[in-house]
Protein backbone atom coordinates (compact mmCIF):
# COMPACT_ATOMS: atom_id res chain seq x y z
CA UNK A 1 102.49 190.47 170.23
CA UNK A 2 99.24 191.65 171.78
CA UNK A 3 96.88 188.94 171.69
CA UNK A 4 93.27 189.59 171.64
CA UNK A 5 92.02 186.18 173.76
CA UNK A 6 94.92 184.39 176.12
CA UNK A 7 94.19 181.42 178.54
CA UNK A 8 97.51 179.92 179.83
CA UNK A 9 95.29 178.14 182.87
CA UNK A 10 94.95 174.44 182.80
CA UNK A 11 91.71 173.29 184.13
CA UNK A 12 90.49 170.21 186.21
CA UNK A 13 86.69 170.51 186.13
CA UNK A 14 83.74 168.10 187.13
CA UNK A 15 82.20 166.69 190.37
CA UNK A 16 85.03 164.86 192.54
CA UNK A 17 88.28 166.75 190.51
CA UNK A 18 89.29 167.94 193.72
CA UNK A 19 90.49 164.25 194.69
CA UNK A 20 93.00 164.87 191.86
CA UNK A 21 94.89 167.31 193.29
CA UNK A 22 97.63 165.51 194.91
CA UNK A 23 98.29 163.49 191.52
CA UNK A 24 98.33 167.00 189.76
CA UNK A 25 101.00 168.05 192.16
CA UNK A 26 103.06 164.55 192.10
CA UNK A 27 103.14 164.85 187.92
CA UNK A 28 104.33 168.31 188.22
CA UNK A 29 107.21 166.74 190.67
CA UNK A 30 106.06 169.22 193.66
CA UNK A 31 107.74 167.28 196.82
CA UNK A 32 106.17 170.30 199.32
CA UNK A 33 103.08 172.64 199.07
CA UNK A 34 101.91 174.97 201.05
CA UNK A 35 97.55 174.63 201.35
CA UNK A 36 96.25 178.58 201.61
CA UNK A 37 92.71 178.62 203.38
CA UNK A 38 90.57 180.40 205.80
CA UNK A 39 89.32 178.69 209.13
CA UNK A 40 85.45 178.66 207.88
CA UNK A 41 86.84 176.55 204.73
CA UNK A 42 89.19 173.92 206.88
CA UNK A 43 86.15 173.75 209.39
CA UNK A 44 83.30 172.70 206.40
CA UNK A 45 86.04 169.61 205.30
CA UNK A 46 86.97 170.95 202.21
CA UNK A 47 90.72 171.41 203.68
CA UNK A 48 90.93 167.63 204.52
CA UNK A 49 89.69 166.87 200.81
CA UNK A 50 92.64 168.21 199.59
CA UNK A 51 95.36 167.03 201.77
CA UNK A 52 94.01 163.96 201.24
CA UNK A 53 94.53 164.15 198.35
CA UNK A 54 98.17 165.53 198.66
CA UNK A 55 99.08 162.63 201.72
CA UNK A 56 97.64 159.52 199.19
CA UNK A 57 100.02 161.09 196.55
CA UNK A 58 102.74 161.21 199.15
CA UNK A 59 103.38 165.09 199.08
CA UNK A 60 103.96 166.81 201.74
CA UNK A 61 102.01 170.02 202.86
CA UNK A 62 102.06 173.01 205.38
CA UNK A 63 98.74 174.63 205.89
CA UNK A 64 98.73 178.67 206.25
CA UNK A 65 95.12 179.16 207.23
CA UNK A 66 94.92 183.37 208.20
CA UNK A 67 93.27 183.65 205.36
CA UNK A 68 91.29 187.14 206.28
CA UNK A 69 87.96 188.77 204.27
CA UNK A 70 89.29 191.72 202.12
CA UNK A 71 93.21 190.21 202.26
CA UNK A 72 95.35 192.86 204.62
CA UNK A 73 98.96 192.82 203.03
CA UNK A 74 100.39 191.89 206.45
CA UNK A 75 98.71 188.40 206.68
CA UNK A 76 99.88 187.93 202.55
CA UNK A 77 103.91 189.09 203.91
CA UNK A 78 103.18 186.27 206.95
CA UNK A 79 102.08 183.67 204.28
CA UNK A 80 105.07 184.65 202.18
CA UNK A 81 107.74 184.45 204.84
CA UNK A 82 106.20 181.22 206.30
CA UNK A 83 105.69 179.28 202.60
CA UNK A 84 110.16 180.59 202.33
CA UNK A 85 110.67 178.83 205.52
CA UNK A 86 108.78 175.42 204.71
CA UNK A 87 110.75 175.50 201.36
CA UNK A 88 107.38 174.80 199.68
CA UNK A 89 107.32 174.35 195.62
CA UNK A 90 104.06 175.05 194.90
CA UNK A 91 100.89 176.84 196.70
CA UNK A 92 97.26 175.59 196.35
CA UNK A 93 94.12 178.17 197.40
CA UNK A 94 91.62 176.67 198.84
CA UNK A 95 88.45 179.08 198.95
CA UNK A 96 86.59 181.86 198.16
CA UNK A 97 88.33 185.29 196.60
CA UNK A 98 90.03 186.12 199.66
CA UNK A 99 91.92 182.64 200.04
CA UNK A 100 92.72 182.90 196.04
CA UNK A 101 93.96 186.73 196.53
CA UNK A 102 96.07 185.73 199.28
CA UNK A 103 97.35 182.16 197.94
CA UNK A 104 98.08 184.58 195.06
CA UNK A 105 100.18 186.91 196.68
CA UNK A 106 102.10 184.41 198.38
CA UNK A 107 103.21 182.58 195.75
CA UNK A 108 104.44 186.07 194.38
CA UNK A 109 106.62 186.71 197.02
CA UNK A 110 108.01 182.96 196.51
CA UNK A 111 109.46 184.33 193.55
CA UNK A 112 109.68 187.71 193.60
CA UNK A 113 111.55 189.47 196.38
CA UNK A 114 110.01 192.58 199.26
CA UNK A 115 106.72 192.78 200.17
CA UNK A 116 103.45 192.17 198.31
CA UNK A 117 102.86 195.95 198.52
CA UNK A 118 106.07 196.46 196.65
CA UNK A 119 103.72 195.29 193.79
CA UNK A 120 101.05 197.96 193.96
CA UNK A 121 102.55 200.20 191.14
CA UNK A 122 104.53 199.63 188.22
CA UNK A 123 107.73 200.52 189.66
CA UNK A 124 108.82 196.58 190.99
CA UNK A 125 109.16 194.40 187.43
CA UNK A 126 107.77 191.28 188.43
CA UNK A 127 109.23 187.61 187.56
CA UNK A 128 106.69 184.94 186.55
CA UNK A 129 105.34 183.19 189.75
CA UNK A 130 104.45 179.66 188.51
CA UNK A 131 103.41 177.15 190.71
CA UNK A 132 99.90 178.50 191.72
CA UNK A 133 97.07 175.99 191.69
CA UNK A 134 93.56 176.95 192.68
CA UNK A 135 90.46 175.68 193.99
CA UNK A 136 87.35 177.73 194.27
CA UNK A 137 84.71 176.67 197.04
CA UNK A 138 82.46 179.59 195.96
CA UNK A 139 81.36 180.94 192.18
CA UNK A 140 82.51 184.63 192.67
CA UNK A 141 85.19 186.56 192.12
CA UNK A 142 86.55 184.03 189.42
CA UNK A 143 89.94 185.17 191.02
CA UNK A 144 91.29 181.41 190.00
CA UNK A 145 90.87 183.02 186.35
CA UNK A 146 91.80 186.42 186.50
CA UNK A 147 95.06 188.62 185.97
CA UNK A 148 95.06 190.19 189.58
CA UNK A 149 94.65 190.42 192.99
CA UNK A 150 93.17 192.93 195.66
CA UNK A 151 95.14 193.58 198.56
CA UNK A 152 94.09 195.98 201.73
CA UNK A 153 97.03 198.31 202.76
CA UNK A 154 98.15 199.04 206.40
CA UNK A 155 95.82 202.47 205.69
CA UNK A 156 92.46 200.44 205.06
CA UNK A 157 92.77 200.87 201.37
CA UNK A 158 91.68 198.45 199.09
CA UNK A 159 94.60 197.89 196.42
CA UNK A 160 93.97 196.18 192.90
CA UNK A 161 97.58 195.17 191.66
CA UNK A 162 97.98 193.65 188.09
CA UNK A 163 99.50 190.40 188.43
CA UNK A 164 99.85 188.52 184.75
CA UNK A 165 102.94 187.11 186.12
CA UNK A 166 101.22 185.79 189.10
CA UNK A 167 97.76 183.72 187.90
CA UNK A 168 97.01 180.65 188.71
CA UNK A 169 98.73 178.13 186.58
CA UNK A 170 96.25 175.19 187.11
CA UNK A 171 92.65 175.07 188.24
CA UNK A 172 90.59 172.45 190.15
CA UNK A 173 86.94 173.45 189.10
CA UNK A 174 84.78 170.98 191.26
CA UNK A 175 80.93 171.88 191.56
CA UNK A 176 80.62 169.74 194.70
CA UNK A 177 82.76 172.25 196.73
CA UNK A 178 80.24 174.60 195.96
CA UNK A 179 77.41 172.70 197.07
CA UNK A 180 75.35 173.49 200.26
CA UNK A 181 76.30 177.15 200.39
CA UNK A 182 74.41 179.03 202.46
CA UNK A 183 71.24 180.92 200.49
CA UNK A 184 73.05 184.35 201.44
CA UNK A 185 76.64 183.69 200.66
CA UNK A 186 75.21 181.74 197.38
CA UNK A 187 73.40 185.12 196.50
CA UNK A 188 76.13 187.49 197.64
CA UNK A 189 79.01 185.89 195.67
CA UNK A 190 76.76 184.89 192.26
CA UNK A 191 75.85 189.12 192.22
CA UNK A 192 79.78 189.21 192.15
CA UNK A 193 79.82 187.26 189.05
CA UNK A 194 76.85 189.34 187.63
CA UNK A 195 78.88 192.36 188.22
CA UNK A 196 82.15 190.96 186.74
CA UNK A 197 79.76 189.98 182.98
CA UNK A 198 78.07 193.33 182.76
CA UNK A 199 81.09 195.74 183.62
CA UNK A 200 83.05 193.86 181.35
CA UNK A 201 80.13 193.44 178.63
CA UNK A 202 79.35 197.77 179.29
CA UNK A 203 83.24 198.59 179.68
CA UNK A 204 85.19 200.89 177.20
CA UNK A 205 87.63 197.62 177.17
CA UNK A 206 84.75 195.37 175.75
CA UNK A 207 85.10 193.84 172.16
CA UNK A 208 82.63 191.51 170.01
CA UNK A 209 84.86 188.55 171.52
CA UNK A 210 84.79 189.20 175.33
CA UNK A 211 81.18 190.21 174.69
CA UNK A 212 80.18 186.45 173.54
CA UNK A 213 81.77 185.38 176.74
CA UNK A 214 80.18 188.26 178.92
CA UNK A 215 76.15 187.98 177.14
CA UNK A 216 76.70 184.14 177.84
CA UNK A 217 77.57 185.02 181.84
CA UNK A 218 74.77 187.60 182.47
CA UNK A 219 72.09 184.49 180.56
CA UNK A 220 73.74 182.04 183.14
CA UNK A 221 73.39 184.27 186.25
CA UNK A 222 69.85 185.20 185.70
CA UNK A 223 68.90 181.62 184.86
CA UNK A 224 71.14 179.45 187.80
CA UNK A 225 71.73 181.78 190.52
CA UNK A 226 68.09 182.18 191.45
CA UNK A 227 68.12 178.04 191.52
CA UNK A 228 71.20 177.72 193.69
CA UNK A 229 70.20 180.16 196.26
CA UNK A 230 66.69 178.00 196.34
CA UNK A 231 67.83 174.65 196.04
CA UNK A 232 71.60 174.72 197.95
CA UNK A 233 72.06 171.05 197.31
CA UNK A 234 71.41 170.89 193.54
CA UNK A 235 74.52 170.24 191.60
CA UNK A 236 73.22 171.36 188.23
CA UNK A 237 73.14 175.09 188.94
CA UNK A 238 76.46 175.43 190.93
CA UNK A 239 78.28 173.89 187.99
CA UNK A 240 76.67 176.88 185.69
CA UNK A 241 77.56 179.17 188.77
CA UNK A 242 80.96 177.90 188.88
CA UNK A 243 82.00 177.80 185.34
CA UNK A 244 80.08 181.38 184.67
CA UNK A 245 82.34 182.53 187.62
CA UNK A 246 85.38 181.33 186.32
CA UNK A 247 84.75 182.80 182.81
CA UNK A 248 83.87 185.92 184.32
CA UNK A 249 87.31 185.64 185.83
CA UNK A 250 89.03 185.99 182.80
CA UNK A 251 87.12 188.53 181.19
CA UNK A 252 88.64 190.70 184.11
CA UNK A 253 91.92 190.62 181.79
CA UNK A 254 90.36 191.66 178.73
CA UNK A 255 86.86 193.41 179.51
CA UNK A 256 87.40 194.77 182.88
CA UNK A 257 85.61 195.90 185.61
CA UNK A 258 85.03 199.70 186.01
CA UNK A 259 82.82 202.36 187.72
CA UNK A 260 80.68 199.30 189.59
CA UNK A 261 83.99 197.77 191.12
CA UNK A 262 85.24 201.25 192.16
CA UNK A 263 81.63 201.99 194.39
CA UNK A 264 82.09 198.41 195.43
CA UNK A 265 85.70 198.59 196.84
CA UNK A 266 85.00 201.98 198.45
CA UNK A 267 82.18 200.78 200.26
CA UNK A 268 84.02 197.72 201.13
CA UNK A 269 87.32 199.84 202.54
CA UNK A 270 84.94 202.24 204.29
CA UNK A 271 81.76 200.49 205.60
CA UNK A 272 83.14 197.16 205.80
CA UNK A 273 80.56 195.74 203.26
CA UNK A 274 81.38 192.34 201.57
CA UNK A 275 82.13 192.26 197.80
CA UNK A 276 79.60 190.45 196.76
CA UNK A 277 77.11 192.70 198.91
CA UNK A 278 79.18 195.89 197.45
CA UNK A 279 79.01 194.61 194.10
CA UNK A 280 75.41 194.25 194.18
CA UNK A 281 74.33 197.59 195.90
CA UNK A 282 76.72 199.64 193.49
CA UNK A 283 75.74 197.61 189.94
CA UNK A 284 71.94 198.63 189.11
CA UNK A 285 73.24 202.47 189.83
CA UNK A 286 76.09 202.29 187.46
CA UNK A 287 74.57 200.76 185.19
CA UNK A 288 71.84 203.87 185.05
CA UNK A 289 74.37 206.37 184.93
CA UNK A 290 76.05 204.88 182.57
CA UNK A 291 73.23 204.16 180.13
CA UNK A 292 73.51 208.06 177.94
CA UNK A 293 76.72 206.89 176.69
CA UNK A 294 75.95 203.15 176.19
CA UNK A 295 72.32 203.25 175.01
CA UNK A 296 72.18 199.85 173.28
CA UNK A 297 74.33 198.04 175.34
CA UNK A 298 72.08 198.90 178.17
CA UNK A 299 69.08 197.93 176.54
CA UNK A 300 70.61 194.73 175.58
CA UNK A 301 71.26 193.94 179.51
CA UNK A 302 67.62 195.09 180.32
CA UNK A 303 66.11 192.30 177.87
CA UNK A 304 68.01 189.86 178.94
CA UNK A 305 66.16 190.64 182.73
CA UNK A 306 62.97 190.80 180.81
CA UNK A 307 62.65 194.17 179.93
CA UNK A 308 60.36 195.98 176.98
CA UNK A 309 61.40 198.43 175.14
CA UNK A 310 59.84 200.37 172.19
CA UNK A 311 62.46 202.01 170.93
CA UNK A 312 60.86 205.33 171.80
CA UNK A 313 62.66 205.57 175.39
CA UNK A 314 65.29 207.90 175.98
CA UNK A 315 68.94 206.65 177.44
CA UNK A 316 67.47 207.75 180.68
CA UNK A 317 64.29 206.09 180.50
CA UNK A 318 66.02 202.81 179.61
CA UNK A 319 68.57 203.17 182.25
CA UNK A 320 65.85 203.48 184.64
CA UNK A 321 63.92 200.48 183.59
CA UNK A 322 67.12 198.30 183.84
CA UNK A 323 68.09 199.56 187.48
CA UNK A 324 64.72 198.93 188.55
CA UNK A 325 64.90 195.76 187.17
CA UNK A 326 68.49 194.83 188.38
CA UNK A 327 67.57 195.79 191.87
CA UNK A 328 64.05 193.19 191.42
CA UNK A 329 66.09 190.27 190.83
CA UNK A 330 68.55 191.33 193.57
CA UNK A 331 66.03 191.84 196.07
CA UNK A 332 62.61 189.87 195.45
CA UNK A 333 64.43 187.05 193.58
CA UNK A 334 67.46 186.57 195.62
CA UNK A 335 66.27 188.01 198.56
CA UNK A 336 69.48 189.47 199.13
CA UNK A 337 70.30 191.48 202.30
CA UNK A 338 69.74 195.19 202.65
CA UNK A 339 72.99 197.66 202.82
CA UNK A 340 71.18 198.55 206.10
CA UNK A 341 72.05 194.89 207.49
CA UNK A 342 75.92 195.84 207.33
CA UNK A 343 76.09 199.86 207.46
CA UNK A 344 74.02 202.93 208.17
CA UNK A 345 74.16 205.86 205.65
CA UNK A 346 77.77 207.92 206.60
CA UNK A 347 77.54 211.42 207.49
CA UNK A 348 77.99 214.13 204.59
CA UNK A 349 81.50 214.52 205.38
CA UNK A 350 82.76 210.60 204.86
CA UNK A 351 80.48 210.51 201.84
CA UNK A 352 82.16 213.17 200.39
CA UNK A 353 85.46 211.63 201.02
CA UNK A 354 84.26 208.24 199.64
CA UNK A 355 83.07 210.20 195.91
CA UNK A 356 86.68 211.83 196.11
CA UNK A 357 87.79 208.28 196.06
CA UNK A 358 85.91 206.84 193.56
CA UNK A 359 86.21 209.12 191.47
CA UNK A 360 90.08 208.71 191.69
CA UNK A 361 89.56 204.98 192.07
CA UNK A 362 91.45 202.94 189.14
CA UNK A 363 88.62 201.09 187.42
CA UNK A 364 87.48 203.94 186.40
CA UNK A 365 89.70 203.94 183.50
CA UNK A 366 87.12 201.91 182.07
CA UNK A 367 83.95 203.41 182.48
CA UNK A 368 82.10 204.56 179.74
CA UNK A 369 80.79 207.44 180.72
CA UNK A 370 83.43 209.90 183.49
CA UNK A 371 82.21 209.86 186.99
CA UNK A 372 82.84 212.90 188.65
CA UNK A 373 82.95 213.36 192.51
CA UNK A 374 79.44 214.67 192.46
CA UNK A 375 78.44 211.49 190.25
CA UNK A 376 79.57 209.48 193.00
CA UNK A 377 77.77 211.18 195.77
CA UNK A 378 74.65 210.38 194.16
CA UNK A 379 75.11 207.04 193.83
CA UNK A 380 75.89 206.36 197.23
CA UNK A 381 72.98 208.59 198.61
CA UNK A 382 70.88 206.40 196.47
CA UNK A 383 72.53 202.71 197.75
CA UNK A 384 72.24 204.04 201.73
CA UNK A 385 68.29 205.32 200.86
């Protein structure tokens, strides 16, 4: 049976959960772990929180801490083959998207045999990979929450794979991780979350359920993200950044993503540009283009960033007014940095290559309005002018 809403996930959430790990992992009668991080993560502290944690619980841990930006499926085969060897029962993430892709992945491969690329198509049935607990240190990709993972191939090519099978089976939601972020990675990371509530609220997947959930998310960001870029230290708006992101998460099973996320992971494959920065060049475009087929809907999203309407605007018209206003609170609110701080503009003959690729690009299953190559090229001439 198809059900419309599932959430299998238990949650830990609320300032100092993350000292409950180790008990977490004692009740579930995990001897051995393996802790999944990245070296920025285990130099802030936030490592040592957990094992901690684990050590006053008395259960043991081996730390895999590769953990690389945009996860190469090399570094999650490494993981996999090193968690085998330390006969490890469980794996925790500890991090940001890329720690919670990879942590993902590895715990996979614990029960699932091959590579993690074996898992790109439908071809390799995969066995439920329980055992998966994760902790977020940023309010982003809501990865701890969501049904899959993104994995780079050995050809630079950014590879969503659906992993129901594979989500995390217990999350440790703790604000405090969160707080002190720097203003740019704060920004970067909440426009991720934006991105993840409008797609899903403006996708062809979207239903009156996951749009309660989604309207909810885009209210949140434009209310707390603004405060945590400005006041880092603040508890109040990272726990409505964290808990937005984590919602947003799980509205990636049932809303989607779609044309936004393909521009995003194109740019990030072939200019190197961050998610979060990818997300939020690529969403105020989309979101015009898409407005002729989703008039309302578009509207709705423009109001809630303070937007007047009539009623007398055209699709276009409105879709204008919303990108304009999109790219305002991107820019003057959060101050966020240009697409000229990570890449120049390509020459014609990679952007040409990059439309092909969106177009092709599998989120945009879910668009509401078909993207064509030349659709593409157009967006990306406007992101790199």
């Amino acid at each position: 049976m198809e059900f419309t809403l599932l959430q299998e996930a238990r949650i830990l959430y609320g300032a100092g959960k993350v000292q409950e790990t180790g008990a977490l992992l004692r009740r579930l009668g995990v001897d051995k772990a393996l802790v999944v991080c990245d070296e920025g993560v285990k130099k802030a502290g936030i490592v040592e929180r957990v094992t901690n944690s684990l050590t006053q619980a008395r259960v043991e841990f081996a730390l895999f801490d590769k953990v690389q930006a945009d996860p190469p499926s090399e570094v999650v085969d490494e993981g996999a083959a090193f968690c085998r060897a330390e006969r490890c029962g469980a794996v925790i993430a500890v991090g940001g998207g890329s720690s919670i892709d990879t942590a993902k992945g590895i715990n996979l491969l614990r029960c699932n045999p091959g590579k993690i690329m074996d898992y790109a198509g439908p071809k390799n049935e995969m066995k439920k990979a329980g055992g998966l607990v994760a902790i977020p240190t940023t309010a982003g990709t809501g990865s701890e929450l969501s049904d899959g993972l993104v994995i780079t191939s050995p050809e630079h090519v950014k590879c969503p794979i659906l992993a129901t099978n594979a989500m995390a089976e217990y999350i440790v939601l703790d604000p405090l991780l969160t707080v002190g972020l720097p203003a740019g990675l704060t920004a970067s990371t909440g426009m991720d979350v934006l991105a993840h509530a409008v797609e899903s609220y403006t996708s062809t997947a979207a239903s009156v359920p996951t749009d309660q959930i989604s309207e909810g998310n885009i209210r949140s960001v434009i209310q707390w993200l603004p405060l945590a870029v400005s006041y880092p230290d603040a508890v109040k708006p990272r726990e409505h950044m964290a808990v937005a992101s984590m919602l947003g998460g799980w509205m990636l099973r049932y809303g989607h993503t779609h044309a936004g996320h393909s521009v995003a992971h194109i740019l990030g494959a072939r200019c190197g540009i961050p998610h979060g920065y990818a997300c939020a060049y690529a969403l105020p475009w989309v979101l015009e283009f898409n407005a002729p087929a989703l008039p309302e809907k578009t509207a709705a999203v423009g109001r809630m960033f303070g937007c007047s309407f009539t009623g007398a605007e055209t699709p276009r018209q409105a879709g204008m007014a919303v990108r304009r206003a999109v790219i305002a609170f991107r820019d003057e609110t959060l101050r966020l940095r240009p697409v000229s701080g990570f890449a120049e503009r390509p020459d014609d003959g990679m952007l040409d290559r990059m439309a092909a690729e969106i177009e092709m690009e599998l989120f945009q299953a879910f668009n509401p309005r078909r993207m064509k190559k030349e659709d593409a090229r157009i967006i990306l001439e406007n992101i790199f002018s």
